[in-house]
PDB file of N, CA and C in Angstrom:
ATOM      1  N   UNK A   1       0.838  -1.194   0.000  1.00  0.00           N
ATOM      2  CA  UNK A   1       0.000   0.000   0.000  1.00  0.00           C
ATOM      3  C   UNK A   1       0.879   1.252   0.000  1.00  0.00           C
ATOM      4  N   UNK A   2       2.070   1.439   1.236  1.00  0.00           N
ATOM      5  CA  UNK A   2       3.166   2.345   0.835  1.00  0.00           C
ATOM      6  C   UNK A   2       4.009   2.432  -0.057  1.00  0.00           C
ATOM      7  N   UNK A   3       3.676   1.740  -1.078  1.00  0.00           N
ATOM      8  CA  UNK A   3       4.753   1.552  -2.231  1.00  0.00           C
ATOM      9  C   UNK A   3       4.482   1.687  -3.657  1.00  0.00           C
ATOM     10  N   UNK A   4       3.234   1.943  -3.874  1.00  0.00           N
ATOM     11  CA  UNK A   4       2.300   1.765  -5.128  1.00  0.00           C
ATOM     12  C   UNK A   4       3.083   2.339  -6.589  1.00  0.00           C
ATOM     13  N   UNK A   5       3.863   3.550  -6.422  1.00  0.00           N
ATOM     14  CA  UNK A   5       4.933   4.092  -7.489  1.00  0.00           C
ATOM     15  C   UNK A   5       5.547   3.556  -7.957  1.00  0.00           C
ATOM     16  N   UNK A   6       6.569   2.809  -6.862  1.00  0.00           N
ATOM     17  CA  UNK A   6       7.905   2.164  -7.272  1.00  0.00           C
ATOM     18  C   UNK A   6       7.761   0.769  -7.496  1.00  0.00           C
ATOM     19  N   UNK A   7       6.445  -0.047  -7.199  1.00  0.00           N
ATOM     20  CA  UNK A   7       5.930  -1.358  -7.406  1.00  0.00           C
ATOM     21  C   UNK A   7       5.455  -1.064  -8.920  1.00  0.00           C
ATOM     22  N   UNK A   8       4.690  -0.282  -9.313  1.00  0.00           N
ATOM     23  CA  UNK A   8       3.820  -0.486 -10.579  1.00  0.00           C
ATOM     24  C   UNK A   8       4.845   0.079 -11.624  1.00  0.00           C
ATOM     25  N   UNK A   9       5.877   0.790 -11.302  1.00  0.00           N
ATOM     26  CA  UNK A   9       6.699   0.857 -12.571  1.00  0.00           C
ATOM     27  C   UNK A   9       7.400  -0.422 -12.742  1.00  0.00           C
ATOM     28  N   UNK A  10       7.412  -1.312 -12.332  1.00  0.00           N
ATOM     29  CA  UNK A  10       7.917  -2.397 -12.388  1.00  0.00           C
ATOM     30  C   UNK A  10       7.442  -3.757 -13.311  1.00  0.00           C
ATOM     31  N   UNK A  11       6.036  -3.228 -13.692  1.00  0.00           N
ATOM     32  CA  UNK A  11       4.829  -4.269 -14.210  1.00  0.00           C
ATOM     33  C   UNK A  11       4.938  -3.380 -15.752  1.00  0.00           C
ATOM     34  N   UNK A  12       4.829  -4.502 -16.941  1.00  0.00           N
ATOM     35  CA  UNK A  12       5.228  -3.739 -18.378  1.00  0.00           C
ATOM     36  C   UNK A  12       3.686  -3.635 -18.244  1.00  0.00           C
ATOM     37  N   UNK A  13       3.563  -2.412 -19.137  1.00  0.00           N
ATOM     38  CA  UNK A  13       2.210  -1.143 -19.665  1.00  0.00           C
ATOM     39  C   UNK A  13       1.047  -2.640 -20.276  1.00  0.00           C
ATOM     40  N   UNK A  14       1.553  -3.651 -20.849  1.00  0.00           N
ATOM     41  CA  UNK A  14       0.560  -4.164 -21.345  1.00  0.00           C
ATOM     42  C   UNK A  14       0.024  -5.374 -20.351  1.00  0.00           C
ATOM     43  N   UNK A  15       0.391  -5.634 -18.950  1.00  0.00           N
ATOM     44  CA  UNK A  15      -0.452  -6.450 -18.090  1.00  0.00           C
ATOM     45  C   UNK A  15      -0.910  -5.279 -17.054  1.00  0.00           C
ATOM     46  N   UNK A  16      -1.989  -6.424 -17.255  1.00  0.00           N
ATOM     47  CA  UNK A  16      -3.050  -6.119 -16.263  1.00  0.00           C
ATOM     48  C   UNK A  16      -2.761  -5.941 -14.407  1.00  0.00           C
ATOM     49  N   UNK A  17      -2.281  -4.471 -13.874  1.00  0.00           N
ATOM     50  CA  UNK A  17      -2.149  -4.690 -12.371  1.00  0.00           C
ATOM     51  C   UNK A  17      -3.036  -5.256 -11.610  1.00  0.00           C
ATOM     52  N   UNK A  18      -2.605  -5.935 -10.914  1.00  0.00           N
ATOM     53  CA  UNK A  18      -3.577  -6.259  -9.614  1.00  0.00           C
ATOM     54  C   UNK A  18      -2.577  -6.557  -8.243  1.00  0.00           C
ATOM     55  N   UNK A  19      -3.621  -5.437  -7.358  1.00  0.00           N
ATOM     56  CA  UNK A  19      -3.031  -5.629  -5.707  1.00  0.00           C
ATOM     57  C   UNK A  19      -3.486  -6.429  -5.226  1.00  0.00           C
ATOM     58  N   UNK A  20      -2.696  -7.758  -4.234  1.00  0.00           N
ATOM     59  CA  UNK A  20      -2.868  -8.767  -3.935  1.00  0.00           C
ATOM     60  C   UNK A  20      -2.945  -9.104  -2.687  1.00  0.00           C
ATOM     61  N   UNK A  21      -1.962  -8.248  -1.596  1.00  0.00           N
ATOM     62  CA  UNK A  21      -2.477  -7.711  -0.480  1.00  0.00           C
ATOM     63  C   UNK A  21      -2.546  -6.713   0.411  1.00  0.00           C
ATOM     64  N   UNK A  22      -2.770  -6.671   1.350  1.00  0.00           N
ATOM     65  CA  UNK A  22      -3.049  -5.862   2.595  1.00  0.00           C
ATOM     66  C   UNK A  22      -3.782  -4.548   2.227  1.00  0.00           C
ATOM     67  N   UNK A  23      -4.907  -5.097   1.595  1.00  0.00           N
ATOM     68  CA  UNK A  23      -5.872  -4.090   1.437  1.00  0.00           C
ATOM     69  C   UNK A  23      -7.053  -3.923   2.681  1.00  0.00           C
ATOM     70  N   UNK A  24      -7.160  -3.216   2.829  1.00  0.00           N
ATOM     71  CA  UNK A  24      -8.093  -2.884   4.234  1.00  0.00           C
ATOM     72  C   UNK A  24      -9.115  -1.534   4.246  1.00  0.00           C
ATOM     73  N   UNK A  25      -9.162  -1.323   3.145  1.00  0.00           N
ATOM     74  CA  UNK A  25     -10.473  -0.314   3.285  1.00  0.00           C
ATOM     75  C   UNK A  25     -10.260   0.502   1.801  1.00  0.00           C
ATOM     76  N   UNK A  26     -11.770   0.782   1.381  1.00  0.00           N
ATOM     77  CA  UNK A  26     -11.905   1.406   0.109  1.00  0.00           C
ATOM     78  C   UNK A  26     -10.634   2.305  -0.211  1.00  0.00           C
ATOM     79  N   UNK A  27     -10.376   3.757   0.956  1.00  0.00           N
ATOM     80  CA  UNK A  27      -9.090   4.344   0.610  1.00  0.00           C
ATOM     81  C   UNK A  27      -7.757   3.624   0.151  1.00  0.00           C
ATOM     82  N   UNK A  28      -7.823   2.332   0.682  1.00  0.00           N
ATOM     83  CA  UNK A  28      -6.533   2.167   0.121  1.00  0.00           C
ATOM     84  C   UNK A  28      -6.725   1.456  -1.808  1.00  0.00           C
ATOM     85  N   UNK A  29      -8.233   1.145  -1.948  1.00  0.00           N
ATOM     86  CA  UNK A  29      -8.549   0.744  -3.268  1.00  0.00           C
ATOM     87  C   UNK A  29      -8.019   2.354  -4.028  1.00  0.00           C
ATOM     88  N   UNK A  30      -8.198   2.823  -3.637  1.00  0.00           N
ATOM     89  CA  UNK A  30      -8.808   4.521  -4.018  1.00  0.00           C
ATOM     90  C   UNK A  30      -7.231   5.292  -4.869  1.00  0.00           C
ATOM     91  N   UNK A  31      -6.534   4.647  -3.464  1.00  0.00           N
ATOM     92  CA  UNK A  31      -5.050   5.062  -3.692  1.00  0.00           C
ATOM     93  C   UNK A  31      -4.233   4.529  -4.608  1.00  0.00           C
ATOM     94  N   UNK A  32      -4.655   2.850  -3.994  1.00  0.00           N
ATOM     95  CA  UNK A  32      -3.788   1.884  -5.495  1.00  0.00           C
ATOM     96  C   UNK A  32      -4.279   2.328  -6.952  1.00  0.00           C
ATOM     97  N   UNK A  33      -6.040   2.066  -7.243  1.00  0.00           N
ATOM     98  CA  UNK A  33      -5.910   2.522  -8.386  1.00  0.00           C
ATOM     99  C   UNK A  33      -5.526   4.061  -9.253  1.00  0.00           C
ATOM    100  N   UNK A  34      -5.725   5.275  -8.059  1.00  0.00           N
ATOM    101  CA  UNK A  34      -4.631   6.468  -8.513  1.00  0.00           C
ATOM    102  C   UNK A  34      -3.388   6.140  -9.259  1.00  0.00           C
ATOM    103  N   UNK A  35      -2.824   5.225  -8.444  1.00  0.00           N
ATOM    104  CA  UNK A  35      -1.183   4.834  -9.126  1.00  0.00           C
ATOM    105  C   UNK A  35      -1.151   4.090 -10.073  1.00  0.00           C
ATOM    106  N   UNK A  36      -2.458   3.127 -10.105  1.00  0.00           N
ATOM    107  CA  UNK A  36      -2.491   3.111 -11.576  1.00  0.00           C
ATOM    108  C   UNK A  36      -2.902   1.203 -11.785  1.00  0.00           C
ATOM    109  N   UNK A  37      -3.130   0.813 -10.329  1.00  0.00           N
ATOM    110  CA  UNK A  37      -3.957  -0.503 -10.271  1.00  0.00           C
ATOM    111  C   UNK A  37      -4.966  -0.920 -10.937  1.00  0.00           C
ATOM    112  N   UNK A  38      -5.068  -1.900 -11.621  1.00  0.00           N
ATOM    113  CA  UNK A  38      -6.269  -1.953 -12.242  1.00  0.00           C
ATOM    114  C   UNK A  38      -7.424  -2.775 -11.541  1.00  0.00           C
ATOM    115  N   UNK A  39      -6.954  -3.589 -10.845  1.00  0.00           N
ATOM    116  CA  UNK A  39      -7.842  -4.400  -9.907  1.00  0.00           C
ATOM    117  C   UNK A  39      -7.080  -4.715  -8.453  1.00  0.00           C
ATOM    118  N   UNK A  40      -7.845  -5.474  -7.739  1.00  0.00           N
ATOM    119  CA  UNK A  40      -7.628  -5.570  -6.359  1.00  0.00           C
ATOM    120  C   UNK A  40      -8.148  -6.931  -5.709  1.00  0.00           C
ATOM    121  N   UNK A  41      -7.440  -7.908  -5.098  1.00  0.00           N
ATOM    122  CA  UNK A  41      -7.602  -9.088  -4.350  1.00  0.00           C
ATOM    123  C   UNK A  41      -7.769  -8.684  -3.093  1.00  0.00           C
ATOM    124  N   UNK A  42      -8.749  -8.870  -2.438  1.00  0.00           N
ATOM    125  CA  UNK A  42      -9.700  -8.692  -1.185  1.00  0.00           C
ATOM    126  C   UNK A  42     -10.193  -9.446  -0.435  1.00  0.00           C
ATOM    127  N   UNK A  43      -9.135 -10.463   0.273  1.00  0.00           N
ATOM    128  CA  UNK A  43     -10.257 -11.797   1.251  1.00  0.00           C
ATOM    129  C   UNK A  43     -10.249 -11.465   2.611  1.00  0.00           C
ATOM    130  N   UNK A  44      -8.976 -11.377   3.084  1.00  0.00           N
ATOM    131  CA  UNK A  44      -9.310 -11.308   4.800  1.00  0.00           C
ATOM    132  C   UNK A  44     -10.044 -10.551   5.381  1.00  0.00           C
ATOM    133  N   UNK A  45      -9.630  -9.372   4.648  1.00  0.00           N
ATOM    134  CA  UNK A  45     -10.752  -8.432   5.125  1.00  0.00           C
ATOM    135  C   UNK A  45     -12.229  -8.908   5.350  1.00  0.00           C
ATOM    136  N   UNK A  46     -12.915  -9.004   4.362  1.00  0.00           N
ATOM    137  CA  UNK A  46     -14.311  -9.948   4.076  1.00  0.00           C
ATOM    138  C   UNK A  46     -14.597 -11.233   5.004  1.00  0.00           C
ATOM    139  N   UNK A  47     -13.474 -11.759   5.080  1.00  0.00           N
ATOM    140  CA  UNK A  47     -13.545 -13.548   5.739  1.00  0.00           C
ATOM    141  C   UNK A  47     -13.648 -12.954   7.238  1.00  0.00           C
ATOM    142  N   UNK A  48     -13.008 -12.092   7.854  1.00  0.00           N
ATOM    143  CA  UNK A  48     -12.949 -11.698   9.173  1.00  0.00           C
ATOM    144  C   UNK A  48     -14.654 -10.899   9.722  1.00  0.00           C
ATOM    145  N   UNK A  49     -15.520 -10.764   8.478  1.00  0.00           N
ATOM    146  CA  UNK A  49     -16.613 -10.351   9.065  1.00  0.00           C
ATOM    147  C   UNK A  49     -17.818 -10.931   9.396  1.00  0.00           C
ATOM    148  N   UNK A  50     -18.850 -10.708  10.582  1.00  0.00           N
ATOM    149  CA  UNK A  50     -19.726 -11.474  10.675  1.00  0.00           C
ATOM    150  C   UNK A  50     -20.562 -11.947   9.118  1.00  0.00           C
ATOM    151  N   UNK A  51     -20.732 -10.747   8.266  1.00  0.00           N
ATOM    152  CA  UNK A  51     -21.577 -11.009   6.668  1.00  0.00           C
ATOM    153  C   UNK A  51     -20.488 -10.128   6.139  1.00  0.00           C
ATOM    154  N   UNK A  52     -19.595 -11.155   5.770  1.00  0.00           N
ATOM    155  CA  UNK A  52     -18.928 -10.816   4.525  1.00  0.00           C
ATOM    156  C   UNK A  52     -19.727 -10.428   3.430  1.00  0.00           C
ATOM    157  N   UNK A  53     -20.812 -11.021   2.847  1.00  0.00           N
ATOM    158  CA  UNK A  53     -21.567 -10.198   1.701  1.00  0.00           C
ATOM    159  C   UNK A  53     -21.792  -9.042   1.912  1.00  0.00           C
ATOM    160  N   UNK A  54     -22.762  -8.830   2.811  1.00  0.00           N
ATOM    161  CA  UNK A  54     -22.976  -7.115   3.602  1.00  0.00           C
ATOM    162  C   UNK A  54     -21.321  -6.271   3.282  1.00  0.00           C
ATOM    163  N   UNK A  55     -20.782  -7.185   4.100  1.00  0.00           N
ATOM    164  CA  UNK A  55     -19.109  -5.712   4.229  1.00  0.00           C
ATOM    165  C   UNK A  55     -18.350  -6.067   2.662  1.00  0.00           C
ATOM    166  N   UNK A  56     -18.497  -6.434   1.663  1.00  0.00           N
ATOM    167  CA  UNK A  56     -18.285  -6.455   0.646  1.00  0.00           C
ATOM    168  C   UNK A  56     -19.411  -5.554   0.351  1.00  0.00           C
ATOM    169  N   UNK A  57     -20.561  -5.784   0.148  1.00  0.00           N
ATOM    170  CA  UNK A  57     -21.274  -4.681  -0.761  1.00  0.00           C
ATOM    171  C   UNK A  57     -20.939  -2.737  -0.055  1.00  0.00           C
ATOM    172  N   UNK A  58     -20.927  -2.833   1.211  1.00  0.00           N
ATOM    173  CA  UNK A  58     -20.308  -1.777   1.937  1.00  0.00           C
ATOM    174  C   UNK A  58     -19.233  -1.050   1.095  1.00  0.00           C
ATOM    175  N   UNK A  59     -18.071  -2.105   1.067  1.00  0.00           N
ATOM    176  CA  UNK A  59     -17.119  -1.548   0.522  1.00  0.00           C
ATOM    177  C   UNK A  59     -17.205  -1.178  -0.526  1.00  0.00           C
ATOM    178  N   UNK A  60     -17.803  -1.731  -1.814  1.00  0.00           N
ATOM    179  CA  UNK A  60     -18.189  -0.957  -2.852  1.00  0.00           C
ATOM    180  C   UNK A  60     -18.625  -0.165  -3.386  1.00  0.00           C
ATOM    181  N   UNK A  61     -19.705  -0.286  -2.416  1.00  0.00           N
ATOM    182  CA  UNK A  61     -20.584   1.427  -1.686  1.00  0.00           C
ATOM    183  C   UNK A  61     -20.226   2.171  -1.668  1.00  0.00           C
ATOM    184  N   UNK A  62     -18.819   2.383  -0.875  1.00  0.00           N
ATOM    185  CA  UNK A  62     -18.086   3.415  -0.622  1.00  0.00           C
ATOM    186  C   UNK A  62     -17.035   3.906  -1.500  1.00  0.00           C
ATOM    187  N   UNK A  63     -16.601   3.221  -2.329  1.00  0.00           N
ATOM    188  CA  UNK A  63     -15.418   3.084  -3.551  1.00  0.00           C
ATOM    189  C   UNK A  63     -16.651   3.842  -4.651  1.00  0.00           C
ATOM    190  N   UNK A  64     -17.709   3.797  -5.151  1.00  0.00           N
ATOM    191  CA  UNK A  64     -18.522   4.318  -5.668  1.00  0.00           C
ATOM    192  C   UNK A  64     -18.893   5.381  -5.330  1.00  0.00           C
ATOM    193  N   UNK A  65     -19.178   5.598  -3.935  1.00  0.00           N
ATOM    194  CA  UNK A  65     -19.270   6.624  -3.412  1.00  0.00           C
ATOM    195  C   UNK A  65     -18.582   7.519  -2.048  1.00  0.00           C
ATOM    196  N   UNK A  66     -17.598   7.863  -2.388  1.00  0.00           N
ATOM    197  CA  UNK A  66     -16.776   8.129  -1.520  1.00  0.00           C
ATOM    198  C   UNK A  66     -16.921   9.321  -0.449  1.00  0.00           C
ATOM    199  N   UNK A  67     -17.767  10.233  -1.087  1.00  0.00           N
ATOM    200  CA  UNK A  67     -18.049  11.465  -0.350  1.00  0.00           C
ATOM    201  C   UNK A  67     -19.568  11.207   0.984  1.00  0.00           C
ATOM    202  N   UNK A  68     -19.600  10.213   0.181  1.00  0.00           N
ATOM    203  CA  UNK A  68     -20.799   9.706   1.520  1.00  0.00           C
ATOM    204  C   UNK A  68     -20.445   8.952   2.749  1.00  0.00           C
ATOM    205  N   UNK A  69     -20.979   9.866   3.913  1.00  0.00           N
ATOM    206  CA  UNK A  69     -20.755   9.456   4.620  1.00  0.00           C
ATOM    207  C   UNK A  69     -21.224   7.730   5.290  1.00  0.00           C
ATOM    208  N   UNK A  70     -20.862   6.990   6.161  1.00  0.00           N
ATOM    209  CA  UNK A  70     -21.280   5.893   6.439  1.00  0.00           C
ATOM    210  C   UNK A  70     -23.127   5.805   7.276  1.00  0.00           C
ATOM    211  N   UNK A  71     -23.631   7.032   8.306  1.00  0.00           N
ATOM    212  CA  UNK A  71     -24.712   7.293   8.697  1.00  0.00           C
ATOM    213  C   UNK A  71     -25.065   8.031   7.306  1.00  0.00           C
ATOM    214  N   UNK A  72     -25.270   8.998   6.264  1.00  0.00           N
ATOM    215  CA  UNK A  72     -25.938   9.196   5.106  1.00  0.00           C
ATOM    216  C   UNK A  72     -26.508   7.666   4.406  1.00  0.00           C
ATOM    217  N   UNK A  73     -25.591   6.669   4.683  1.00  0.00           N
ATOM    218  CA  UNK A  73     -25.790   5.334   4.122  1.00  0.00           C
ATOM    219  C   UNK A  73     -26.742   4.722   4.347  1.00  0.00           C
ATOM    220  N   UNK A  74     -27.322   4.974   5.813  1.00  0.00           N
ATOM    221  CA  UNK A  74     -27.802   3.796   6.502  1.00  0.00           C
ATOM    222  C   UNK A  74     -29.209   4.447   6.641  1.00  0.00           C
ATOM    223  N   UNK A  75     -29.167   6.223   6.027  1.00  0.00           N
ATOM    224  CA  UNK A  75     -31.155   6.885   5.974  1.00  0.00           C
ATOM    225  C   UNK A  75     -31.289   6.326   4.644  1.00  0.00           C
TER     226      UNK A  75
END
């Protein structure tokens, strides 16, 4: 996640990036793909929750919509 610059110049222009771990919350989706990620591998996070479906759709929620707050979410 602290490294996203000096990792992705490393990957040639014609594959496909993907971050594989220690992702832990939409911002850090937000950040990788700034630098230029194209996708993102996401389990523990998810596996560690009571409804992983729920905190997966959450998170997407929020990657979609970022300026919303988490109580705006839930009226």
């Amino acid at each position: 996640i602290d490294h996203p610059p000096e990792i992705i110049n490393l990957i040639p222009g014609n594959l496909v990036k993907v971050a594989e771990s220690g992702i832990r919350s939409p911002d850090d989706c937000l950040k990788l793909f700034r630098n230029g990620f194209d996708a993102f591998l996401i389990g523990e996070h998810f596996m560690s929750k009571t409804d992983p479906g729920k905190a997966c759709k959450d998170f997407i929620d929020e990657i979609r919509h970022p300026d919303t707050s988490s109580s705006e979410k839930q009226n």
